[in-house]
N, C-alpha and C. Protein backbone atom coordinates (compact mmCIF):
# COMPACT_ATOMS: atom_id res chain seq x y z
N UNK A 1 -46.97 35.52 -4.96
CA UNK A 1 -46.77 34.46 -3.99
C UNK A 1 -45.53 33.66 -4.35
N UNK A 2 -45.16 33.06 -3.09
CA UNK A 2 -43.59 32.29 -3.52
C UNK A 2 -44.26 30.90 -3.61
N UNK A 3 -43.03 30.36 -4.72
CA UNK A 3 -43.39 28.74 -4.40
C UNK A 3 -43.14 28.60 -3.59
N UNK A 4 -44.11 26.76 -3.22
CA UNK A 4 -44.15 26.54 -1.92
C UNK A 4 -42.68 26.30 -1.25
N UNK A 5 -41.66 25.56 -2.52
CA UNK A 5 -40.44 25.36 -1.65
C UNK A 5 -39.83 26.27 -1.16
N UNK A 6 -39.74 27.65 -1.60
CA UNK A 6 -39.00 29.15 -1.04
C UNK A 6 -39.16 28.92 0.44
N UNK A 7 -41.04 28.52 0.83
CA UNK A 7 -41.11 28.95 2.14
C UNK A 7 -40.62 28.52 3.11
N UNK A 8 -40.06 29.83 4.09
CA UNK A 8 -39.50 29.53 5.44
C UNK A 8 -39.98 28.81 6.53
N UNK A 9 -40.24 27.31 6.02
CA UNK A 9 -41.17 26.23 7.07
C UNK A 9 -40.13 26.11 8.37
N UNK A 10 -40.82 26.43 9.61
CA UNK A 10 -40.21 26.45 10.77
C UNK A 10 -41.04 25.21 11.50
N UNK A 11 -40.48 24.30 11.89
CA UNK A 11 -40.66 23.21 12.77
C UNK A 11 -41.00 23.64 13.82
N UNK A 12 -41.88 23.05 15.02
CA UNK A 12 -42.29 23.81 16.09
C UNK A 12 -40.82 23.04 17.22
N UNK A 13 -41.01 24.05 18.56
CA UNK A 13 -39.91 23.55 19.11
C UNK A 13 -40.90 23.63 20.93
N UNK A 14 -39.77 23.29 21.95
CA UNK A 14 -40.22 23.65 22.99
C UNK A 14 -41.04 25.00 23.44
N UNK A 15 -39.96 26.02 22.42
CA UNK A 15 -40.66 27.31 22.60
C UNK A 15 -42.06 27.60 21.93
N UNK A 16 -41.89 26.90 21.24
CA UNK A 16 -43.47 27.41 20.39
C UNK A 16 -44.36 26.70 21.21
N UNK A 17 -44.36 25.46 21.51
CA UNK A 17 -45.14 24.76 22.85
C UNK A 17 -45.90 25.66 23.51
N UNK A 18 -44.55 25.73 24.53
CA UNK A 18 -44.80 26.90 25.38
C UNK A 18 -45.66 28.60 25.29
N UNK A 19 -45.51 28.65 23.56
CA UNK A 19 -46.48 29.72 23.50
C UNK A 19 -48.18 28.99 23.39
N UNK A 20 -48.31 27.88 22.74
CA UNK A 20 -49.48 27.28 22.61
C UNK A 20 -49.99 27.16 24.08
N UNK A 21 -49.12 27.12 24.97
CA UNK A 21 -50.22 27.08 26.46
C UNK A 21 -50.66 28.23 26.80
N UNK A 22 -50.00 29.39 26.28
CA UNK A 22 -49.94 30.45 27.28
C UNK A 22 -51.61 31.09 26.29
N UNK A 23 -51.96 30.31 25.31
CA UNK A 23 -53.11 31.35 24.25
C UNK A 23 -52.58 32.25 23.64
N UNK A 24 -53.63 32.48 22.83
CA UNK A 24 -54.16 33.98 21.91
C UNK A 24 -53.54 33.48 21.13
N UNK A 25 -53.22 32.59 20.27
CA UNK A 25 -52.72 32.11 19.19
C UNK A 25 -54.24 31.39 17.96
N UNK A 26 -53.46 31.19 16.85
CA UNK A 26 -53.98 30.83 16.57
C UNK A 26 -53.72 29.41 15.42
N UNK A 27 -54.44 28.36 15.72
CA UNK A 27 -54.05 26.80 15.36
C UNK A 27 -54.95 26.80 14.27
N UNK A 28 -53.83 26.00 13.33
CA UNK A 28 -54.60 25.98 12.03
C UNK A 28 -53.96 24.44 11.53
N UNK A 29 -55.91 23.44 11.90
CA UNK A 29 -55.14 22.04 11.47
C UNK A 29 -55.37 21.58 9.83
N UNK A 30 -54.66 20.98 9.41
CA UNK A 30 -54.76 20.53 7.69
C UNK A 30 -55.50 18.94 7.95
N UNK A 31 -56.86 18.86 7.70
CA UNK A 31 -57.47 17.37 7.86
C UNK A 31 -56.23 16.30 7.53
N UNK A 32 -56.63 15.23 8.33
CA UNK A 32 -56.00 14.37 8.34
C UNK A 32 -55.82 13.22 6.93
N UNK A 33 -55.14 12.69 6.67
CA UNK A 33 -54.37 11.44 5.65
C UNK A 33 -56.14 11.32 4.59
N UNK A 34 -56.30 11.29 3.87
CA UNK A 34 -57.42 11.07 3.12
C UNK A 34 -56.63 10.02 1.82
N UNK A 35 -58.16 9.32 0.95
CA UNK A 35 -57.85 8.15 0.20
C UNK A 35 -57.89 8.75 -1.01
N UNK A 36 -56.78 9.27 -1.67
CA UNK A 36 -56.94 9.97 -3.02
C UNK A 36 -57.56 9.48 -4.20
N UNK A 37 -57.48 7.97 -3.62
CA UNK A 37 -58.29 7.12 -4.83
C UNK A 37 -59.94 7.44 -5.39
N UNK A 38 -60.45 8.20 -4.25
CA UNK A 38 -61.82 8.53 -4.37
C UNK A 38 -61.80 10.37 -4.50
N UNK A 39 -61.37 10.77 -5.60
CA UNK A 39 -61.26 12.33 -5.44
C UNK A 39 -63.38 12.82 -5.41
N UNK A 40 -62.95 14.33 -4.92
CA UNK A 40 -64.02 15.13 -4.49
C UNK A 40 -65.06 14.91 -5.96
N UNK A 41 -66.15 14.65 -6.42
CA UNK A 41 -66.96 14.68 -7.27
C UNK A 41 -67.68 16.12 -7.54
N UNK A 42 -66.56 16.58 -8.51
CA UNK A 42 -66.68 18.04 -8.40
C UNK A 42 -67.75 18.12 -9.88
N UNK A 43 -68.34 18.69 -10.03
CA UNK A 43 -68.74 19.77 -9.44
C UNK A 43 -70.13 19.41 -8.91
N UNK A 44 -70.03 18.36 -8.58
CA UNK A 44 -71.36 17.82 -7.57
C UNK A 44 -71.18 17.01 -5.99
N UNK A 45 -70.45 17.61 -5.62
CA UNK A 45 -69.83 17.55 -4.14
C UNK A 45 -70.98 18.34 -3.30
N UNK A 46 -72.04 17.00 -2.48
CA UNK A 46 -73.03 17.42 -1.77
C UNK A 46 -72.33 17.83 -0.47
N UNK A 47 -72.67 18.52 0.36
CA UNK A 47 -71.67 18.95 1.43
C UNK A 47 -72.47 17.77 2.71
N UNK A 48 -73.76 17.33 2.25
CA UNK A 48 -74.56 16.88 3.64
C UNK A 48 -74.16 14.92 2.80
N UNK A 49 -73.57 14.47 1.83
CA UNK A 49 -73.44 13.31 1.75
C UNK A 49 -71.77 13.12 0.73
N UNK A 50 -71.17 12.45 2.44
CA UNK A 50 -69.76 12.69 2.29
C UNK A 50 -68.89 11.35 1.21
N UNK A 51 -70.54 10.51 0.28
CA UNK A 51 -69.86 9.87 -0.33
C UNK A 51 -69.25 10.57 -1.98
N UNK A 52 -69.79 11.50 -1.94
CA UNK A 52 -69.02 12.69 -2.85
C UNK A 52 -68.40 13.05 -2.64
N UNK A 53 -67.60 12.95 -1.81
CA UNK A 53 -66.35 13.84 -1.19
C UNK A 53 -64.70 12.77 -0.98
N UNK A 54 -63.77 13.41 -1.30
CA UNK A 54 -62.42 12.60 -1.08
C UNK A 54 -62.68 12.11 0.99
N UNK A 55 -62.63 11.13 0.70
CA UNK A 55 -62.79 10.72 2.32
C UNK A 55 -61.47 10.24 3.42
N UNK A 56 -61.48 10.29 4.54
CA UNK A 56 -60.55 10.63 5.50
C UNK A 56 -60.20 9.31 5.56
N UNK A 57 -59.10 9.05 5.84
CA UNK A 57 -59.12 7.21 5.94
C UNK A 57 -58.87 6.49 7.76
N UNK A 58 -58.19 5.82 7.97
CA UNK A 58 -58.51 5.09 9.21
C UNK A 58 -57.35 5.85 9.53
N UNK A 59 -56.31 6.07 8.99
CA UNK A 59 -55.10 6.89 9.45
C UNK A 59 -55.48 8.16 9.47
N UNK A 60 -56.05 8.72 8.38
CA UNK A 60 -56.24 10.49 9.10
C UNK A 60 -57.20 10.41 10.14
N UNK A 61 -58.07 9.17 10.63
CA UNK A 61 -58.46 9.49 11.65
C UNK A 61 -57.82 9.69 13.11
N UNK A 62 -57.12 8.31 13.04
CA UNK A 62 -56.36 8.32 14.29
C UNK A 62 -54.91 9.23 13.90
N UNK A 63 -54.30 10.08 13.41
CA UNK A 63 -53.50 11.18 13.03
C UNK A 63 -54.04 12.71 13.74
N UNK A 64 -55.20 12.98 13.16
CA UNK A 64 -56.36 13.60 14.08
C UNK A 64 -56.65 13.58 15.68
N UNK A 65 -56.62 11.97 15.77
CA UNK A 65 -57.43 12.02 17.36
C UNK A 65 -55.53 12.30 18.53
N UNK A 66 -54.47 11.46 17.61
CA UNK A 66 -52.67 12.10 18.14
C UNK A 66 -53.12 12.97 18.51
N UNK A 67 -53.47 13.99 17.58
CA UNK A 67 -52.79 15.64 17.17
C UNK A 67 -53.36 15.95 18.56
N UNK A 68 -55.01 15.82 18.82
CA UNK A 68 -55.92 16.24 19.44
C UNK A 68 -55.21 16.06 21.53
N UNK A 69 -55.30 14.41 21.15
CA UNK A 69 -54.83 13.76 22.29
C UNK A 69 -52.96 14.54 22.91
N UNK A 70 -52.36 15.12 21.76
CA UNK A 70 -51.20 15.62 22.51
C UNK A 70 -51.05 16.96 22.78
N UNK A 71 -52.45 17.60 22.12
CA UNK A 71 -52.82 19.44 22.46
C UNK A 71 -53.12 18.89 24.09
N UNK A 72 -54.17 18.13 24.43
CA UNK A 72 -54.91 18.16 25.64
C UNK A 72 -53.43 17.75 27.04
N UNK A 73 -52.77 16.16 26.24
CA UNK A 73 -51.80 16.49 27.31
C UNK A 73 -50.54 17.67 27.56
N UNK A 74 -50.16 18.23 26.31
CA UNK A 74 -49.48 19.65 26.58
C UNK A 74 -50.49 20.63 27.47
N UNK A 75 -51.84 20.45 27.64
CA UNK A 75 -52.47 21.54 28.32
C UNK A 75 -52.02 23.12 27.29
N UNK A 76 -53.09 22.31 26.04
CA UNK A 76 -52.84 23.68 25.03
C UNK A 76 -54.12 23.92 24.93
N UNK A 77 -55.06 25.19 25.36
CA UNK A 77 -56.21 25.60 25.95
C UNK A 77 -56.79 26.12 24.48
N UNK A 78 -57.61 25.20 23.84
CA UNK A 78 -58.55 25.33 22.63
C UNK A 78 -60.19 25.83 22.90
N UNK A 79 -60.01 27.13 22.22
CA UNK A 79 -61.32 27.83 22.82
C UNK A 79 -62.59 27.32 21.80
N UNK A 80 -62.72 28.16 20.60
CA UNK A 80 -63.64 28.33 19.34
C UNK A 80 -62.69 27.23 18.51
N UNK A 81 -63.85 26.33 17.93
CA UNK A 81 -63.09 25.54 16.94
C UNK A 81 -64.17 25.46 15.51
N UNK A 82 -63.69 26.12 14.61
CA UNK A 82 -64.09 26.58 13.08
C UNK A 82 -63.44 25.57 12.46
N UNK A 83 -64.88 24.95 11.46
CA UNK A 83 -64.46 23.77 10.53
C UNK A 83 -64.60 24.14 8.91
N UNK A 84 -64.28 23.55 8.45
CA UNK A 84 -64.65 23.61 7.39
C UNK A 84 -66.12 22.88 6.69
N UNK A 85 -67.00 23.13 5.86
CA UNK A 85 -68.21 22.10 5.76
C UNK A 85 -67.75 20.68 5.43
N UNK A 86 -66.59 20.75 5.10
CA UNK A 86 -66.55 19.17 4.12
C UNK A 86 -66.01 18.30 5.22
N UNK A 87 -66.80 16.78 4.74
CA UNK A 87 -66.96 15.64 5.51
C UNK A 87 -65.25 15.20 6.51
N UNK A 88 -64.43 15.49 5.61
CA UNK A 88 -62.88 15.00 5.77
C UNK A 88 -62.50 15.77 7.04
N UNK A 89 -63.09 17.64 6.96
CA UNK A 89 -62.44 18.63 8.01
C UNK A 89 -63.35 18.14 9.54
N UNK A 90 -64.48 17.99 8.94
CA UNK A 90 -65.77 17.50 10.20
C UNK A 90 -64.92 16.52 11.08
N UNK A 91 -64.93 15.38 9.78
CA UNK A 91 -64.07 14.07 10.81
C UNK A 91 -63.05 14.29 11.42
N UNK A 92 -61.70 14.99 11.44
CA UNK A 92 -60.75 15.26 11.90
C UNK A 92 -61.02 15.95 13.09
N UNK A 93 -61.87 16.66 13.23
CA UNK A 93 -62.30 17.83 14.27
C UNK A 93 -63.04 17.05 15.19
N UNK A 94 -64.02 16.08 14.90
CA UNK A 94 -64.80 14.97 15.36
C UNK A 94 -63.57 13.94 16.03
N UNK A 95 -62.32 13.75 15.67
CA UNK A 95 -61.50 12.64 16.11
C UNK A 95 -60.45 14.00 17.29
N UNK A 96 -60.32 14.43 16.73
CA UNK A 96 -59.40 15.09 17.63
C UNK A 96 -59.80 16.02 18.80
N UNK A 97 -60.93 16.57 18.94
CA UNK A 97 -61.46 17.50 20.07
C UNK A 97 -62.65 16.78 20.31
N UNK A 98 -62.92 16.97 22.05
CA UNK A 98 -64.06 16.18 22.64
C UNK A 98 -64.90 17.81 23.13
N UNK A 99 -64.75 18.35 22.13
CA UNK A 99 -65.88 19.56 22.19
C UNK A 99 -66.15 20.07 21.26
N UNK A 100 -67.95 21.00 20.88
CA UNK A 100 -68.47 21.55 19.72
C UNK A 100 -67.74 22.20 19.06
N UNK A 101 -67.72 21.83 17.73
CA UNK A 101 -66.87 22.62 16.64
C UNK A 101 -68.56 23.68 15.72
N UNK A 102 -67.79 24.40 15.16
CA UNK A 102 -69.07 25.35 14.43
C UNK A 102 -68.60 25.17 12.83
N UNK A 103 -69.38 24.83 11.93
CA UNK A 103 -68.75 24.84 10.73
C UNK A 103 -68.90 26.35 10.15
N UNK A 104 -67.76 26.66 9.32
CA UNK A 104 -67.90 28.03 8.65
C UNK A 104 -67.59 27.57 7.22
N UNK A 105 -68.54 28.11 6.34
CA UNK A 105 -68.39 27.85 4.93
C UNK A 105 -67.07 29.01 4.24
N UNK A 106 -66.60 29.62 5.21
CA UNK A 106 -65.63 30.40 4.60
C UNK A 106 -64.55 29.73 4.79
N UNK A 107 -64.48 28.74 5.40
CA UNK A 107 -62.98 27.94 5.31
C UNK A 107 -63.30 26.90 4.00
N UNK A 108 -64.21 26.81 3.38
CA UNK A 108 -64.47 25.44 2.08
C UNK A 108 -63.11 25.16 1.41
N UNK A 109 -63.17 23.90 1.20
CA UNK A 109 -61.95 23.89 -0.11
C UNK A 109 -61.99 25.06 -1.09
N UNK A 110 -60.67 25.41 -1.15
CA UNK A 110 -60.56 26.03 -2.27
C UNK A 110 -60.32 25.50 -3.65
N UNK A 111 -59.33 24.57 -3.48
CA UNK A 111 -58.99 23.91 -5.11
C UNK A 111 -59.81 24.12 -6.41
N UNK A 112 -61.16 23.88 -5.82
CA UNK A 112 -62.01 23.66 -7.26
C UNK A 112 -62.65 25.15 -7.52
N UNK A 113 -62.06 26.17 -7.03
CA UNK A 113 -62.56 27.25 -7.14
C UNK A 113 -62.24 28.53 -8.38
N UNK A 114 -63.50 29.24 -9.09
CA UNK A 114 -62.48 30.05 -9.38
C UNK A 114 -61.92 31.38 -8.69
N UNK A 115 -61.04 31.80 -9.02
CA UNK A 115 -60.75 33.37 -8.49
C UNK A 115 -61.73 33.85 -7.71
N UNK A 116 -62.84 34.03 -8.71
CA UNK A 116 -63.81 35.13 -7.68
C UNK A 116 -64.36 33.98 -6.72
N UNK A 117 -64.80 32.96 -7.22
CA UNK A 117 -65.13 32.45 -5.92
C UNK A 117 -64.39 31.77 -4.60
N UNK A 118 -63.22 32.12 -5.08
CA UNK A 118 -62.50 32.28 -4.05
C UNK A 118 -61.83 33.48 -2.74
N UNK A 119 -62.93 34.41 -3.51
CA UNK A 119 -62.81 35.65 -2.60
C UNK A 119 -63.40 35.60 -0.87
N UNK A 120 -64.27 34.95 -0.88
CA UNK A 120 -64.84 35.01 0.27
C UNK A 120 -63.87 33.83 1.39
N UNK A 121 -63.76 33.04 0.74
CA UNK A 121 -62.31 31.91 1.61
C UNK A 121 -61.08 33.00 1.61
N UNK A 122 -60.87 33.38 0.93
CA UNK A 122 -59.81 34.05 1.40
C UNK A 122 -59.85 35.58 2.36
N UNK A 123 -61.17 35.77 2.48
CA UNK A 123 -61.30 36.72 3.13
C UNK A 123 -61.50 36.53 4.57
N UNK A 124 -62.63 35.28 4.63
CA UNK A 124 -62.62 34.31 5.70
C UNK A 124 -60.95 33.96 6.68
N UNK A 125 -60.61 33.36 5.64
CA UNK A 125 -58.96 32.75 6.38
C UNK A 125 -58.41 34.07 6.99
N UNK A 126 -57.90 34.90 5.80
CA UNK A 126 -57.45 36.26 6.30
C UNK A 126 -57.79 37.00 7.89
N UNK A 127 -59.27 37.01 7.60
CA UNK A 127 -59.79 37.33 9.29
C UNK A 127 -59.81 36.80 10.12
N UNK A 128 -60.11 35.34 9.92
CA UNK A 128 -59.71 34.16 11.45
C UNK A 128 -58.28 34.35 11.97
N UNK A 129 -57.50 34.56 10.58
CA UNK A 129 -55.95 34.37 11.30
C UNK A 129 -55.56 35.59 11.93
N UNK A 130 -56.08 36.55 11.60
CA UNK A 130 -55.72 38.12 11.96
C UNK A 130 -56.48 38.29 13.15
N UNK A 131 -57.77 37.84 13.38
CA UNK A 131 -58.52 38.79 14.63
C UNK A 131 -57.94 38.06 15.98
N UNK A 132 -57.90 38.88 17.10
CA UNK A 132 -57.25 38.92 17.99
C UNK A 132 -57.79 37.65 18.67
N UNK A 133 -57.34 36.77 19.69
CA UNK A 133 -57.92 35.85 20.52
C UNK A 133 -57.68 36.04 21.46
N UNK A 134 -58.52 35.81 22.68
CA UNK A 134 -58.86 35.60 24.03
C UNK A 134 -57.24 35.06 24.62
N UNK A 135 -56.42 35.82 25.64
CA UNK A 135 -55.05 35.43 26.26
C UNK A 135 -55.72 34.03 27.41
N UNK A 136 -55.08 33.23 27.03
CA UNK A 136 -55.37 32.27 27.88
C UNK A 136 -56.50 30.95 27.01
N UNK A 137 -56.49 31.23 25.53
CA UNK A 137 -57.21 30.13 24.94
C UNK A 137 -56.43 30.67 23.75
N UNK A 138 -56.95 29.38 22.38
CA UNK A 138 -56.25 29.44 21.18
C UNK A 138 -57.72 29.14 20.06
N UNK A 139 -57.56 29.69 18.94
CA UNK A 139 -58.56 29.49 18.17
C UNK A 139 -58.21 28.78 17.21
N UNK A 140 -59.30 27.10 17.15
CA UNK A 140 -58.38 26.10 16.44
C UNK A 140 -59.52 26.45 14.64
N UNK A 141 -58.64 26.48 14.07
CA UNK A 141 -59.19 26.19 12.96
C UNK A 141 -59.30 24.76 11.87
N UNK A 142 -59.94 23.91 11.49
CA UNK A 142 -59.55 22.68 10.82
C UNK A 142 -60.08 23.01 8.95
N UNK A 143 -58.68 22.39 8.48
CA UNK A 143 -59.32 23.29 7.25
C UNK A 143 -58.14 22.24 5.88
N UNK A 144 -58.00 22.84 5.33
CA UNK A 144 -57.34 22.28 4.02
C UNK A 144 -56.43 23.60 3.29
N UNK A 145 -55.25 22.23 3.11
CA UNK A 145 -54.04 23.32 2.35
C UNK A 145 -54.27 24.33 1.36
N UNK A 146 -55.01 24.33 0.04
CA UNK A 146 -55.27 25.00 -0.68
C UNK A 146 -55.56 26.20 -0.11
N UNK A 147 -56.11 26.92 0.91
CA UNK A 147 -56.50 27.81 1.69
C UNK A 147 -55.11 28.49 2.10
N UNK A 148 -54.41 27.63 2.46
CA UNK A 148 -53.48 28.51 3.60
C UNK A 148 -52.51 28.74 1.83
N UNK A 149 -51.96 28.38 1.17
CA UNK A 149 -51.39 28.61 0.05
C UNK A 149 -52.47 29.56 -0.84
N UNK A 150 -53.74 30.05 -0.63
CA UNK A 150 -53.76 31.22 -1.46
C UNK A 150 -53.83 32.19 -0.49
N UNK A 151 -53.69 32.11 0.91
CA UNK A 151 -53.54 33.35 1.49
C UNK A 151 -52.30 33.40 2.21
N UNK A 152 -51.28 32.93 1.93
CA UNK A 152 -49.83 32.89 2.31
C UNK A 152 -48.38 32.34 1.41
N UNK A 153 -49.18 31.46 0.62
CA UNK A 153 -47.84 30.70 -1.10
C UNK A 153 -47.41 29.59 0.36
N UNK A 154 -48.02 29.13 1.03
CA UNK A 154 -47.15 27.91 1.92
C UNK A 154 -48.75 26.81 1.99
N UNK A 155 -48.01 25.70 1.01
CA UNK A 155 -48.75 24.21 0.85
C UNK A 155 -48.44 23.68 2.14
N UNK A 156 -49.26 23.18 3.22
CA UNK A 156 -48.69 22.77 4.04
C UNK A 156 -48.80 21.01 4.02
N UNK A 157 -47.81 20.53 3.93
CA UNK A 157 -47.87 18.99 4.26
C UNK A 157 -47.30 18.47 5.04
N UNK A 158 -47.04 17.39 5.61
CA UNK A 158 -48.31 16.22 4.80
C UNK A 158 -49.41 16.44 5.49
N UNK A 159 -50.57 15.87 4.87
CA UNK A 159 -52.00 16.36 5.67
C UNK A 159 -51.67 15.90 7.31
N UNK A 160 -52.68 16.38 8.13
CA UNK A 160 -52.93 16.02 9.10
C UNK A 160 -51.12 17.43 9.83
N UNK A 161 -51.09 17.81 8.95
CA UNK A 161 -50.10 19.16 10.02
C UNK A 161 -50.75 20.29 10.61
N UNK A 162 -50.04 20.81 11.34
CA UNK A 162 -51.30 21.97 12.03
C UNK A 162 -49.67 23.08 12.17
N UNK A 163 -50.46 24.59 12.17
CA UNK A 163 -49.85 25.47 11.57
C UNK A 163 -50.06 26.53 12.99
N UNK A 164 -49.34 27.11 13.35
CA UNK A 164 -49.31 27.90 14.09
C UNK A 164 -49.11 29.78 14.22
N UNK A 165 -50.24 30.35 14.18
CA UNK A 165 -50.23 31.56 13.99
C UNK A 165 -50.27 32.48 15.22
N UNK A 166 -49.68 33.77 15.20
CA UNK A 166 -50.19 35.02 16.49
C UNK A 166 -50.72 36.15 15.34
N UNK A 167 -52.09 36.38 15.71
CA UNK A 167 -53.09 36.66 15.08
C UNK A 167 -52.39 38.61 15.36
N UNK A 168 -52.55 39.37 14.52
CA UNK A 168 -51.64 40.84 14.90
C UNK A 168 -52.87 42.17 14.13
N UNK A 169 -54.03 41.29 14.06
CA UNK A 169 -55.42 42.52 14.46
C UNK A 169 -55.12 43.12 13.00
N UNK A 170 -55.50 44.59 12.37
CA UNK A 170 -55.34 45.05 11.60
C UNK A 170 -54.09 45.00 10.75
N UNK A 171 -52.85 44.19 11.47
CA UNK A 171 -51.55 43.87 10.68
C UNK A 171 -51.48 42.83 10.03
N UNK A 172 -52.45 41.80 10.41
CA UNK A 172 -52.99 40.80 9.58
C UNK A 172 -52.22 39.52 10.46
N UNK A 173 -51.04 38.79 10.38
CA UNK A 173 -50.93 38.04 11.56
C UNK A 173 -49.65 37.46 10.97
N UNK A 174 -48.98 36.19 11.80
CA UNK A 174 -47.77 36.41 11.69
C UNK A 174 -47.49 34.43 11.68
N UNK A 175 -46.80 33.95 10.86
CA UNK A 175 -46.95 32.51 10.96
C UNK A 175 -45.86 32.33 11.73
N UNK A 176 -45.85 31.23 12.63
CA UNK A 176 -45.02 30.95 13.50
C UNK A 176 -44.13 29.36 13.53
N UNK A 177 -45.09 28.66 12.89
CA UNK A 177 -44.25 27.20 13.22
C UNK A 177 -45.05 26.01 12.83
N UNK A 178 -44.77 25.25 11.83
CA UNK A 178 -45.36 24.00 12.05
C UNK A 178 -45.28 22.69 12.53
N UNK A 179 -46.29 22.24 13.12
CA UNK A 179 -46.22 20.71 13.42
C UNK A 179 -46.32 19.74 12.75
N UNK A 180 -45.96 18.54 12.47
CA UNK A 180 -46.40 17.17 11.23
C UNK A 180 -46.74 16.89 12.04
N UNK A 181 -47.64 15.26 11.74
CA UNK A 181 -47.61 14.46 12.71
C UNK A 181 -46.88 14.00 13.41
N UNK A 182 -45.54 13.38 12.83
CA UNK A 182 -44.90 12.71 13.69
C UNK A 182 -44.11 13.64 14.61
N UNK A 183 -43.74 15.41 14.53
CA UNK A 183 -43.56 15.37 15.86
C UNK A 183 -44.35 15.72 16.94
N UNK A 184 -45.35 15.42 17.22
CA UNK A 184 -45.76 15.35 18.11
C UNK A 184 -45.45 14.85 19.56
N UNK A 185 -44.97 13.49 18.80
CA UNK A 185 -44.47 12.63 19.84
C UNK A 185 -42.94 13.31 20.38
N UNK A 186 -42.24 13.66 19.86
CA UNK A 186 -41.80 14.38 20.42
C UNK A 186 -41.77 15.53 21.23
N UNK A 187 -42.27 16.59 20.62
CA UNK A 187 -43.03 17.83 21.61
C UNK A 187 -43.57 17.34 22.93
N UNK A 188 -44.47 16.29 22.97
CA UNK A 188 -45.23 15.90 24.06
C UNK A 188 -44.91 14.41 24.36
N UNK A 189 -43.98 13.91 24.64
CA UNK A 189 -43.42 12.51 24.92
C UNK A 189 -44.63 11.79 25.61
């Protein structure tokens, strides 16, 4: 894997927009701004009580509900939305889409993992980003950097960015462009 600085981070533009309306892509958001002051209480991080858990703050919320609020006015058509279990990915997904998300334990943090148990997240990620999607919707995923850096060497920051993939089936899939927060406002004035 390359360090993260090697990677070829592509900013999203009009054109990539424009592919986000058209579907079959696939969106991959990084939870929003969290309070580092309270890290994850590892190795006793309850997944059902999120005061063990690094928590989302008032900014990754409303960072989240942007992101959410400028997919809907671009008219960027979000089909299946896969969370991660932890409290931080819930909330972001909870602030930004006004429809059912499904949690999948194969997106979990990775950080605190070892190797092998990091086989199944990475097998997870691997297949969400690769399997084909429905033309005319996008499959949002909400999840955490550590993930996309062991199945690609690209840290994506700052939290609350969302990553843009075309999913290429048995070729595995193809990264396309990222968003930060702040451009949003641009993309979608």
């Amino acid at each position: 894997m390359a360090d993260e600085s090697d990677f070829p981070v592509r900013l999203a533009d009009a054109e990539v927009l424009q592919k986000m309306q058209a579907g079959g892509l696939v969106i991959y958001m990084r939870h929003g701004p969290t309070d580092t002051t309270q890290p994850d209480q590892v190795p006793e991080v309850d997944l059902e009580d999120c005061s063990t858990q690094r928590p989302l703050t008032s900014e990754g919320v409303e960072i989240a509900r942007q992101a959410g609020q400028a997919m809907r006015a671009a008219n960027i058509p979000i089909g299946k939305i896969l969370v991660s279990p932890m409290c931080r990915t819930r909330e972001s997904a909870e602030a930004a889409f006004d429809q059912p998300y499904t949690v999948d334990k194969g997106l979990m943090y990775t950080a605190h993992m070892t190797s092998n148990q990091k086989g199944f997240a990475l097998e997870t990620i691997n297949r969400l980003l690769s399997a084909p999607v429905e033309a005319g919707t996008n499959r949002m995923l909400v999840g955490h950097a550590p993930n996309i850096m062991d199945a690609m060497g690209y840290f994506p920051t700052p939290e609350g960015a969302v990553l843009i993939f075309r999913p290429r089936g048995s070729e595995g899939y193809e990264y396309i462009a990222t968003i930060t927060p702040e451009l949003w406002s641009e993309l979608v004035p």
